[in-house]
PDB file of N, CA and C in Angstrom:
ATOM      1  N   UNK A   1     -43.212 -90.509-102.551  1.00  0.00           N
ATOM      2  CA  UNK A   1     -44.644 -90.724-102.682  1.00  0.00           C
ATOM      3  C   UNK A   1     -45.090 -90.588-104.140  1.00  0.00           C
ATOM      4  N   UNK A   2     -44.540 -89.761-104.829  1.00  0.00           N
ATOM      5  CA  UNK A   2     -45.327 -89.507-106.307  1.00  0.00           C
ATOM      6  C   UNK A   2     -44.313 -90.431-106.916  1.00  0.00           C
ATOM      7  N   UNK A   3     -43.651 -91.120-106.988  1.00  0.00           N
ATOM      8  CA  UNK A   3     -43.188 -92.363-108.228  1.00  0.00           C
ATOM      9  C   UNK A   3     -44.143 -93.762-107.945  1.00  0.00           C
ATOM     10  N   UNK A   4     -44.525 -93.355-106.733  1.00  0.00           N
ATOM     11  CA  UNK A   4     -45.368 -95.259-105.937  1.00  0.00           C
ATOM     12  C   UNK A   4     -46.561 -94.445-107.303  1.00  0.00           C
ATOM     13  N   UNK A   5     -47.055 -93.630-106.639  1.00  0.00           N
ATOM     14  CA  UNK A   5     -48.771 -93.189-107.581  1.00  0.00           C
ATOM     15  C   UNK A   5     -48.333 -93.331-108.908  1.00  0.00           C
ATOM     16  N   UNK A   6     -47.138 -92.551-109.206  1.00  0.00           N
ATOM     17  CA  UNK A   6     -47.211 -93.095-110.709  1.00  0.00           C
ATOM     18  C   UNK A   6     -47.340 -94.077-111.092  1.00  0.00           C
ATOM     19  N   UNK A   7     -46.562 -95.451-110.625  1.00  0.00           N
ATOM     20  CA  UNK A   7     -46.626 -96.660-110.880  1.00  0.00           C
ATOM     21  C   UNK A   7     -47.755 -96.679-110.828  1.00  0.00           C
ATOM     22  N   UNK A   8     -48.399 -96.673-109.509  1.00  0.00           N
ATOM     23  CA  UNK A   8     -50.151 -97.591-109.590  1.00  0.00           C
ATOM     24  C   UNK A   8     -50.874 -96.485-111.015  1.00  0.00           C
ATOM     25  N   UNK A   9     -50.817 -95.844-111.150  1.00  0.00           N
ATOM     26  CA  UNK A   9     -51.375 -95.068-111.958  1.00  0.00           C
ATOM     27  C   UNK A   9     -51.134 -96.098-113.569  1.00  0.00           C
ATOM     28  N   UNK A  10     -50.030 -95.838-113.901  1.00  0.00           N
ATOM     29  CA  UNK A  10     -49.320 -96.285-115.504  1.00  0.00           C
ATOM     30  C   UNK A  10     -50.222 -98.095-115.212  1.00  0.00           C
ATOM     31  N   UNK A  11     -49.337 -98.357-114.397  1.00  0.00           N
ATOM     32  CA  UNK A  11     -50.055 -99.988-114.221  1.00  0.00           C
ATOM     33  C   UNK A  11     -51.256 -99.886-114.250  1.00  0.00           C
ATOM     34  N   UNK A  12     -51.984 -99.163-113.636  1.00  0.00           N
ATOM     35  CA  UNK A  12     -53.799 -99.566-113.957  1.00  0.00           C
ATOM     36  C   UNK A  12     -54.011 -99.015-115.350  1.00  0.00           C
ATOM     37  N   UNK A  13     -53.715 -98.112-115.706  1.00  0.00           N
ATOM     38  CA  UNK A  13     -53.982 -97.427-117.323  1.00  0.00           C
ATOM     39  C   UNK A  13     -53.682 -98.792-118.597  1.00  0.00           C
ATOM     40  N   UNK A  14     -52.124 -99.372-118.116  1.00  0.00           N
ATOM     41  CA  UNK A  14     -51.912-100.792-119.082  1.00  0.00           C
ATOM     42  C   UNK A  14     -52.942-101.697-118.557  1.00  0.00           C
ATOM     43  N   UNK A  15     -53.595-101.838-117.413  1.00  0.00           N
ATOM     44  CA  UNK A  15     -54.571-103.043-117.359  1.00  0.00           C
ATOM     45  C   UNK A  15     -55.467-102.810-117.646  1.00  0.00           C
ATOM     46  N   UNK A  16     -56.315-101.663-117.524  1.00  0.00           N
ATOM     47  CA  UNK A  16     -57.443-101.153-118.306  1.00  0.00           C
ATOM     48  C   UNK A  16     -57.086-100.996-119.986  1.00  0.00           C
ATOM     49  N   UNK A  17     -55.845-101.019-120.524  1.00  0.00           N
ATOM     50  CA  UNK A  17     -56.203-101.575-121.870  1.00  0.00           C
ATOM     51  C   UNK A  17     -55.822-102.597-122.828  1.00  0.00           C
ATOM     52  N   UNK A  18     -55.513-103.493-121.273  1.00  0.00           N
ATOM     53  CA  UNK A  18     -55.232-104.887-121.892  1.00  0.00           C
ATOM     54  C   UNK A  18     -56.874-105.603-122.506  1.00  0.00           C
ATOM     55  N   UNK A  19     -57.674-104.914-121.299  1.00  0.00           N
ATOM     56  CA  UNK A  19     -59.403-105.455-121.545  1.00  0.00           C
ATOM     57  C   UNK A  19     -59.813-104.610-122.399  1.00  0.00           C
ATOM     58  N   UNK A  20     -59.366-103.905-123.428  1.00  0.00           N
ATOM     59  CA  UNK A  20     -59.587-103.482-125.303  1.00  0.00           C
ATOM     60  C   UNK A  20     -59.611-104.237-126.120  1.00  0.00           C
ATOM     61  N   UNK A  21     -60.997-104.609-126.623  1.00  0.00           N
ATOM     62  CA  UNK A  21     -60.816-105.537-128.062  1.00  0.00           C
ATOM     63  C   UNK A  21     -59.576-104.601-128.810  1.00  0.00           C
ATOM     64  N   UNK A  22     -58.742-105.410-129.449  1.00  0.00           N
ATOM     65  CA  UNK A  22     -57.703-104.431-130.430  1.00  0.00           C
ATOM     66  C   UNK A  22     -58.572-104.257-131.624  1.00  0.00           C
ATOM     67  N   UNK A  23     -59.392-104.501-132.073  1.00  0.00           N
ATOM     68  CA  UNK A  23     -60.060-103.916-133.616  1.00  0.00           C
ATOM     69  C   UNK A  23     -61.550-104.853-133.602  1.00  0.00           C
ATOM     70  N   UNK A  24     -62.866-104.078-133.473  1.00  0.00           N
ATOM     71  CA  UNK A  24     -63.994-104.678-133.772  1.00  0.00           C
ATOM     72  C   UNK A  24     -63.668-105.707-134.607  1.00  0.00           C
ATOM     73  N   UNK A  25     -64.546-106.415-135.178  1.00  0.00           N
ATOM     74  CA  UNK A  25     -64.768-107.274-136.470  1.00  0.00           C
ATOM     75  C   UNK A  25     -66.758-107.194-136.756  1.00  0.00           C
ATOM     76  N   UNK A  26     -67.228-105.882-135.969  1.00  0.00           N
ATOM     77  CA  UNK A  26     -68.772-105.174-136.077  1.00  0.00           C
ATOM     78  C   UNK A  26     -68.845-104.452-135.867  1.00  0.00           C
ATOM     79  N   UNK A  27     -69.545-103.965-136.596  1.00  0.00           N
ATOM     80  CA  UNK A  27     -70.254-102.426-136.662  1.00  0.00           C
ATOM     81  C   UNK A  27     -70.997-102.685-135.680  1.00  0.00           C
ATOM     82  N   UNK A  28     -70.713-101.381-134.825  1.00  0.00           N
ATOM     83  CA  UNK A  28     -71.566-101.067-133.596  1.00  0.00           C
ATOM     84  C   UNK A  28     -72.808-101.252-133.974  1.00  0.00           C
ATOM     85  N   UNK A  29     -73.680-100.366-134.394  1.00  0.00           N
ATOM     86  CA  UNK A  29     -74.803-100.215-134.795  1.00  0.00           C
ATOM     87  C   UNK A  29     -76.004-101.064-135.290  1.00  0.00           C
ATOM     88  N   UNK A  30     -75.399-101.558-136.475  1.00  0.00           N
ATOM     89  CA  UNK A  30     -75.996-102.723-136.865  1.00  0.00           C
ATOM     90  C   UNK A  30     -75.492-104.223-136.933  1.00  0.00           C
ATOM     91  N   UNK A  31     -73.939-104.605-136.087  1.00  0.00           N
ATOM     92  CA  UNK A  31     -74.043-105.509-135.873  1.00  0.00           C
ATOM     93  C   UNK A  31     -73.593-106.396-136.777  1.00  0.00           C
ATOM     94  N   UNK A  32     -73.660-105.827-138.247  1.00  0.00           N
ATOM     95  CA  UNK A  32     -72.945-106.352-139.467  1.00  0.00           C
ATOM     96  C   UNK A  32     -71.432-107.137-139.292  1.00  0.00           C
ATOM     97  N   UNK A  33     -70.747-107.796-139.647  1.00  0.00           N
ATOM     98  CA  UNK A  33     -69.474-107.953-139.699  1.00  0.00           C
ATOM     99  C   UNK A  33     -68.513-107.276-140.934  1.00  0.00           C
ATOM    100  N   UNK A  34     -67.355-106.606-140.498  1.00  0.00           N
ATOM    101  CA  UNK A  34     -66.975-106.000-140.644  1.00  0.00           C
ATOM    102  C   UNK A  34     -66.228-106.480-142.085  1.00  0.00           C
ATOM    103  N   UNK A  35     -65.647-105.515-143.620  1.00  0.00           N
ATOM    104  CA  UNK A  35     -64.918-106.551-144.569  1.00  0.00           C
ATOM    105  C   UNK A  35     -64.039-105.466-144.765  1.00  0.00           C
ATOM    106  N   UNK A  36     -62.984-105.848-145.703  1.00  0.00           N
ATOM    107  CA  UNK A  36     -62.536-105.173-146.783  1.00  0.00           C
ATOM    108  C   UNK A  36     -62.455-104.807-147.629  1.00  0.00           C
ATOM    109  N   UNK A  37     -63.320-104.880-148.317  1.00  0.00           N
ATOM    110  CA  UNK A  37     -64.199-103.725-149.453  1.00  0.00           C
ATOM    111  C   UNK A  37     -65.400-103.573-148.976  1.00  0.00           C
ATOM    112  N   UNK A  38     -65.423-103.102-147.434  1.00  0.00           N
ATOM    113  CA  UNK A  38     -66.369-101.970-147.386  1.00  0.00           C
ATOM    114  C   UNK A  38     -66.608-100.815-147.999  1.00  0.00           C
ATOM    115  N   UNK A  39     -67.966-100.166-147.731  1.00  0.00           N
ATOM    116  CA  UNK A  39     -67.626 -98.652-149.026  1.00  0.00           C
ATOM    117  C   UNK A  39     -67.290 -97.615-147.720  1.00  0.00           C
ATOM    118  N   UNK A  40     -67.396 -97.942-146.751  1.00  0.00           N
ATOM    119  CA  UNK A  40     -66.895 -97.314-145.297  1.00  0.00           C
ATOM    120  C   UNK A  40     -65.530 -96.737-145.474  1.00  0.00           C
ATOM    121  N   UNK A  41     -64.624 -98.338-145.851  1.00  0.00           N
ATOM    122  CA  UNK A  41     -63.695 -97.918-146.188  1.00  0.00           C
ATOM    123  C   UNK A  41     -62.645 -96.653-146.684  1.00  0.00           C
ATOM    124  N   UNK A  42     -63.598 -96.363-147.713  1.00  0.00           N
ATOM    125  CA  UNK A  42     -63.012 -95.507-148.950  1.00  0.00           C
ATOM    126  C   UNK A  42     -63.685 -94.145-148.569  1.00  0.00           C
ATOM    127  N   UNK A  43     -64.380 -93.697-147.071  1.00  0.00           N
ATOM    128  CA  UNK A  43     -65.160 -92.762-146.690  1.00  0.00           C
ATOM    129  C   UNK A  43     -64.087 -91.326-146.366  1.00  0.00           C
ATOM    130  N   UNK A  44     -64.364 -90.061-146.594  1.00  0.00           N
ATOM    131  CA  UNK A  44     -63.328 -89.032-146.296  1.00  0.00           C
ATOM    132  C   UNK A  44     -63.811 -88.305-144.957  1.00  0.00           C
ATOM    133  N   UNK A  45     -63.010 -87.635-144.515  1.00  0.00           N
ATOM    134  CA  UNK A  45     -64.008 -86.844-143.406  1.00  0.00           C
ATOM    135  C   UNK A  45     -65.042 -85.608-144.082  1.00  0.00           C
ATOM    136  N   UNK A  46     -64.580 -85.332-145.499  1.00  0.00           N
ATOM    137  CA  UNK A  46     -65.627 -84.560-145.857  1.00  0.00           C
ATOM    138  C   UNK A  46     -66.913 -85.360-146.265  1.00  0.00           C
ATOM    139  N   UNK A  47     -66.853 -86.599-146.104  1.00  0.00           N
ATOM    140  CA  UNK A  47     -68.224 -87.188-146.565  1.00  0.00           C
ATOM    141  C   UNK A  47     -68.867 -86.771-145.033  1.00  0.00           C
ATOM    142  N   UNK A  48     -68.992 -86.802-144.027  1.00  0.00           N
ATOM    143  CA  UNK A  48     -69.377 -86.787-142.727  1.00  0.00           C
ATOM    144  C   UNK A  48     -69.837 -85.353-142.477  1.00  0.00           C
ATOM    145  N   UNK A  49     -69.134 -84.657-143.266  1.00  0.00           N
ATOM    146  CA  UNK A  49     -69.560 -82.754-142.721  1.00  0.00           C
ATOM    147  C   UNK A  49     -70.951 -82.548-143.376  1.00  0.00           C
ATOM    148  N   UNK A  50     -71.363 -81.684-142.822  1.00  0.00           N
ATOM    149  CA  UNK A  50     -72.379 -81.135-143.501  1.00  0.00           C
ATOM    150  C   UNK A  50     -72.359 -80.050-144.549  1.00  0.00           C
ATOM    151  N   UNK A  51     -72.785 -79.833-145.528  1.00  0.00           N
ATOM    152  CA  UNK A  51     -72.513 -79.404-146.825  1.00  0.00           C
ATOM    153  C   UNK A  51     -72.841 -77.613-146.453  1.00  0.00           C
ATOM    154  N   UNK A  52     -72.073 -77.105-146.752  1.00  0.00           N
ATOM    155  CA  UNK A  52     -71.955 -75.332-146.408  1.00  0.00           C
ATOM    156  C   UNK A  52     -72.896 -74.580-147.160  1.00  0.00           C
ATOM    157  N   UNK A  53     -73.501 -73.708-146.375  1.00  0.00           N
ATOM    158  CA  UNK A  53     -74.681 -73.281-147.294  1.00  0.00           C
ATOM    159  C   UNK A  53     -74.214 -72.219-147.914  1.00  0.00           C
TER     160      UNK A  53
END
């Protein structure tokens, strides 16, 4: 019984991400199209934190 579930399991997980765009080409938000010299790009995760008081 638990190798059948696995299968249906693994198999629905690969079909649910066959229907994944593989890489935007827009920004969620505004919709922009996406480049390569964005300044996004070149962004760190310390740009995103909030600055320590």
């Amino acid at each position: 019984m638990k190798p059948v579930a696995t299968l249906i399991l693994l198999a629905s997980l690969f079909g649910l991400a066959a229907c994944e765009d593989p890489a935007p080409t827009t920004y969620p938000l505004s919709g922009e199209p996406c480049a390569a010299d964005d300044p996004v790009q070149e962004m760190d995760i310390g740009d995103c934190a909030p600055p320590s008081p």
